[in-house]
Protein backbone atom coordinates (compact mmCIF):
# COMPACT_ATOMS: atom_id res chain seq x y z
CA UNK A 1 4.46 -21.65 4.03
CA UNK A 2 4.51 -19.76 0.74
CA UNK A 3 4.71 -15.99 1.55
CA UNK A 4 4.74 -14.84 -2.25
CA UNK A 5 0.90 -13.43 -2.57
CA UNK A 6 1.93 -12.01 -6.12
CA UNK A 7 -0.71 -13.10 -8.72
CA UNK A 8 -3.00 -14.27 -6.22
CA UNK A 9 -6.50 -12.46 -5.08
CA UNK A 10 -6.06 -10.47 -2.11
CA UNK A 11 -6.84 -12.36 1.15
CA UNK A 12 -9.92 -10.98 2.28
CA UNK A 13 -11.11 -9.68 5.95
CA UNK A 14 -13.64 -7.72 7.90
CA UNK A 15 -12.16 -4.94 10.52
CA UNK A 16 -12.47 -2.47 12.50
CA UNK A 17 -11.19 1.11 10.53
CA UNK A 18 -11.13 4.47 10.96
CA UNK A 19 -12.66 6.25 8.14
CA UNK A 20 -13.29 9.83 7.84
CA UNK A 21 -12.36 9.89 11.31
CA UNK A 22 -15.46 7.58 12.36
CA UNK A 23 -14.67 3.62 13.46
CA UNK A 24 -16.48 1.59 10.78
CA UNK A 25 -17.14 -1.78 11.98
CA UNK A 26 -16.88 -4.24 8.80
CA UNK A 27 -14.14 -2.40 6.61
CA UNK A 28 -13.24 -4.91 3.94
CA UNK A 29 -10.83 -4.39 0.57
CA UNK A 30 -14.02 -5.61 -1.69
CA UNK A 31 -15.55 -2.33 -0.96
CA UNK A 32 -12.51 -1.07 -3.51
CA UNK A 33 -13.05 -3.26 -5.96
CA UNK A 34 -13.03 -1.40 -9.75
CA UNK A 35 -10.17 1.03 -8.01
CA UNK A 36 -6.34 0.08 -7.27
CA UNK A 37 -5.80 -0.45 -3.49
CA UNK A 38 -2.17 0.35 -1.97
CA UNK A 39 -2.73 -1.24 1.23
CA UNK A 40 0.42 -0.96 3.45
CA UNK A 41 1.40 -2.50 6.80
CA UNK A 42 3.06 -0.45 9.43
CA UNK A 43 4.44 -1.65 13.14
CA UNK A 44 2.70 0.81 15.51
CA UNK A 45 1.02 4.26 16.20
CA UNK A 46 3.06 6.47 18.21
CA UNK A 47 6.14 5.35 17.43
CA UNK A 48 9.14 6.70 14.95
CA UNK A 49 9.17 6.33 10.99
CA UNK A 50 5.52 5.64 10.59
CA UNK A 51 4.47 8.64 10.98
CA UNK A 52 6.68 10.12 8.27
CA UNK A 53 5.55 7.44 6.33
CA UNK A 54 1.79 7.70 7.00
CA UNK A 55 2.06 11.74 5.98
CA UNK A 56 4.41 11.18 2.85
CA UNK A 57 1.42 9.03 1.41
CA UNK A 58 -1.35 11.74 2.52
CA UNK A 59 0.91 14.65 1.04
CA UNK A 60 0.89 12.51 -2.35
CA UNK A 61 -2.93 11.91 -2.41
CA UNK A 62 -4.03 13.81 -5.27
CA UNK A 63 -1.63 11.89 -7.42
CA UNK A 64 -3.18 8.54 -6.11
CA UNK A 65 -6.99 10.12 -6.50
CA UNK A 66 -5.84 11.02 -10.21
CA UNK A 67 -4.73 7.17 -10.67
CA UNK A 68 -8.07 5.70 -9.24
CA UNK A 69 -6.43 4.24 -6.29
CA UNK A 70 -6.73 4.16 -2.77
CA UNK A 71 -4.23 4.10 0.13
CA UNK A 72 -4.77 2.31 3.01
CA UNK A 73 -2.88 1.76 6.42
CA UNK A 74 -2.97 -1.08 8.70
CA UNK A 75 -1.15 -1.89 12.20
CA UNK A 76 -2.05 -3.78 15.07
CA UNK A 77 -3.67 -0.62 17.34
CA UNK A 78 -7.30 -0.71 18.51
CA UNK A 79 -9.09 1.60 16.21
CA UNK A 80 -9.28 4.01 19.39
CA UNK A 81 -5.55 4.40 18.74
CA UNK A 82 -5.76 5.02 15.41
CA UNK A 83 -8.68 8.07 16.51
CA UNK A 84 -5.94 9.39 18.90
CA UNK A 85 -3.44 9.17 16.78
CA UNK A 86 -4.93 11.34 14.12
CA UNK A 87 -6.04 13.76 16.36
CA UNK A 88 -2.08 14.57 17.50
CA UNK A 89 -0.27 16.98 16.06
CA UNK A 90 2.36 16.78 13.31
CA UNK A 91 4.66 18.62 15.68
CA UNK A 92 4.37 15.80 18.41
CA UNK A 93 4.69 12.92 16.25
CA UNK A 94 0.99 12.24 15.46
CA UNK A 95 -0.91 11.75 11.57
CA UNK A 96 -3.29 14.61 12.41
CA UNK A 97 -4.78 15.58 8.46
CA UNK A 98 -3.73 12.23 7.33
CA UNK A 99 -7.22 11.20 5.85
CA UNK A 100 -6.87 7.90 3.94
CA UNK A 101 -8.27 4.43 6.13
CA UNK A 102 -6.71 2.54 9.13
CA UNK A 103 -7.17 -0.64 9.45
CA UNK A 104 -7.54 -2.01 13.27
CA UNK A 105 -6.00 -5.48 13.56
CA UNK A 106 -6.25 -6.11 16.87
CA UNK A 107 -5.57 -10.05 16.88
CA UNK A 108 -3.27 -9.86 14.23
CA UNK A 109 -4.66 -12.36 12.23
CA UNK A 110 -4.31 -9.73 8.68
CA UNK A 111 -0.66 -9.68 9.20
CA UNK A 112 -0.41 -13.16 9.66
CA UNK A 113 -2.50 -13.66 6.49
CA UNK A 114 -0.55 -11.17 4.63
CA UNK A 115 2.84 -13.03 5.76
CA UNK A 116 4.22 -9.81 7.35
CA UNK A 117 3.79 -10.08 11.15
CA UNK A 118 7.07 -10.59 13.28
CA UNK A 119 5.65 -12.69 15.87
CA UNK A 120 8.23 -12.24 18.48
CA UNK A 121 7.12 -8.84 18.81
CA UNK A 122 3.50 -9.15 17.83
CA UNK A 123 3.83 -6.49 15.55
CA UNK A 124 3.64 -6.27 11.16
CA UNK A 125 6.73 -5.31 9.52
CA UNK A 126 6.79 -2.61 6.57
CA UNK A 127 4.45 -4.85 4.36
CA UNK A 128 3.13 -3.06 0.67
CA UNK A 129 0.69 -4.61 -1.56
CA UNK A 130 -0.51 -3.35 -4.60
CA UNK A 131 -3.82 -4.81 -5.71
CA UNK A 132 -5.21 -4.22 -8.75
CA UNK A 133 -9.05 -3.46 -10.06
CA UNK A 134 -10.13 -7.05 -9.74
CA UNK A 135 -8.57 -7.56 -6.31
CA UNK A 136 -5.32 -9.52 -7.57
CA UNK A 137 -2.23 -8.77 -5.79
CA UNK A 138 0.39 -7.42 -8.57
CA UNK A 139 3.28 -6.38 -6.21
CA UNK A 140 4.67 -7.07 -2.88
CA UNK A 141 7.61 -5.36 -0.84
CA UNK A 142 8.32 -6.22 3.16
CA UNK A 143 11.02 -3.74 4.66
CA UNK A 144 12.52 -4.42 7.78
CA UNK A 145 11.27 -2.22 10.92
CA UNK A 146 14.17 0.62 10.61
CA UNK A 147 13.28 1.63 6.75
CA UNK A 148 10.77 3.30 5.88
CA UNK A 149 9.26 3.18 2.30
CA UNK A 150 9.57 5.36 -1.10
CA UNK A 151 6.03 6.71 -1.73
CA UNK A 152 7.52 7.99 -5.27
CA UNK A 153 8.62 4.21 -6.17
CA UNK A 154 4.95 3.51 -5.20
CA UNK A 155 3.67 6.41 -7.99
CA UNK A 156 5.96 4.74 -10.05
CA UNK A 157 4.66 0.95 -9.71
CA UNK A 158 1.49 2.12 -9.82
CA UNK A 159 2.50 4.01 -12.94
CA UNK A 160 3.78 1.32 -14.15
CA UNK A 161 1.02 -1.13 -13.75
CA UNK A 162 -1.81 1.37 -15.40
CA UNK A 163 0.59 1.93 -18.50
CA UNK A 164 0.89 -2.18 -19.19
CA UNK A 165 -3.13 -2.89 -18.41
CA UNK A 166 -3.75 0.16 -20.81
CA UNK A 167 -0.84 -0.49 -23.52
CA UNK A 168 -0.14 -3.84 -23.20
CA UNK A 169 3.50 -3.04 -23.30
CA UNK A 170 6.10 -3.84 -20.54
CA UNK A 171 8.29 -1.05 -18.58
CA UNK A 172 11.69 -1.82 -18.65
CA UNK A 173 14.09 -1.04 -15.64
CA UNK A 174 13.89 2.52 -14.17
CA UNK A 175 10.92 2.99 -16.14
CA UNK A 176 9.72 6.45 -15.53
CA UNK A 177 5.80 8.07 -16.64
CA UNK A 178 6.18 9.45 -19.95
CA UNK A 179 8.93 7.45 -21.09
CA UNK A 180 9.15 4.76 -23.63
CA UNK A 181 8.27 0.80 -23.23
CA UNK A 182 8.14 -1.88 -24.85
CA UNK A 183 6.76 -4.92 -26.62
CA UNK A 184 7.07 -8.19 -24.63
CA UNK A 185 8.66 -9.75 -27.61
CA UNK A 186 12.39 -10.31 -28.85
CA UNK A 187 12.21 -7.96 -31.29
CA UNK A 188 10.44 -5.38 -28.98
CA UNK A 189 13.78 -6.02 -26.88
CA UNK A 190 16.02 -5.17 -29.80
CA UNK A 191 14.04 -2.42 -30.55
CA UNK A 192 13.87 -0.88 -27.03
CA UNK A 193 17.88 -1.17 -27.20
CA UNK A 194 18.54 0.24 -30.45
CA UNK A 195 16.03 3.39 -30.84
């Protein structure tokens, strides 16, 4: 089976959520159509890295607000889970003030759809997928359980993507905000070498 979704419109779903801190029975992605989605897997509530990683996207918010995008979480809890998660502490390893959506999937059938679950645990790996405005996938990254993401390489693709829709130019390696690109051509090659 082809995992690569890259290029290909987001598989779509109805689930449970949490939004606002309310459980929203038919939460789908096409509600964010016309806004970028950064829709990221994690293994399970209460449990080690994902809660650092679940806070390092809420303390970056603004920046994704000022991109027009939207974060949103997914693991395999019951959306009561997800309520009691967010209503722990920082201190005690909970995502209270994180604000964006979770995603409930229960049966694990997103995961599976997304090509991230590790079946013998019945869990999603660290799965990222960023979707552009008309639902299309335009990047992928799976991490293994023990390694938690880069929420500033995120800013960055994101970045990244916005600057080529808007420009039409490509970002070469390391490719920061603010710095040059360049033209998808030979010559734009040369000239991205030799000025």
């Amino acid at each position: 089976m082809n995992s690569l979704l890259v290029g290909k419109p987001v598989p779509d779903f109805k689930a449970k959520a949490v939004v606002k801190g309310e459980i929203v029975e038919n939460f789908s992605l096409q509600d964010y159509v016309g806004k970028y989605i950064v829709f990221f897997f994690y293994p399970l509530n209460f449990t080690f890295v994902c809660p650092t990683e679940l806070h390092a996207f809420q303390e970056m918010s603004q920046e994704f607000e000022s991109k027009n995008a939207q974060v949103i979480g997914c693991s395999v809890d019951s959306p009561f889970c997800h309520l009691a998660w967010g209503k722990t502490p920082r201190s005690l390893g909970g995502i209270e003030g994180v604000e964006f959506p979770l995603v409930s999937d229960l049966n694990k059938s997103i995961a599976e759809n997304f090509h991230v679950l590790k079946a013998d645990e019945g869990i999603a790996y660290r799965g990222l997928f960023l979707i552009d405005k008309q639902g299309i996938v335009r990047h992928q990254l799976i991490n293994d359980l023990p390694l938690g993401r880069s929420v500033d390489e995120v800013l960055r693709l994101l970045d990244a993507l916005i600057m080529y829709e808007n420009a039409g130019e490509v970002c070469p390696a390391n490719w920061q905000k603010g710095r040059k690109t360049m033209k998808a051509t030979s010559a734009g090659l040369v000239d991205y070498f030799t000025s």
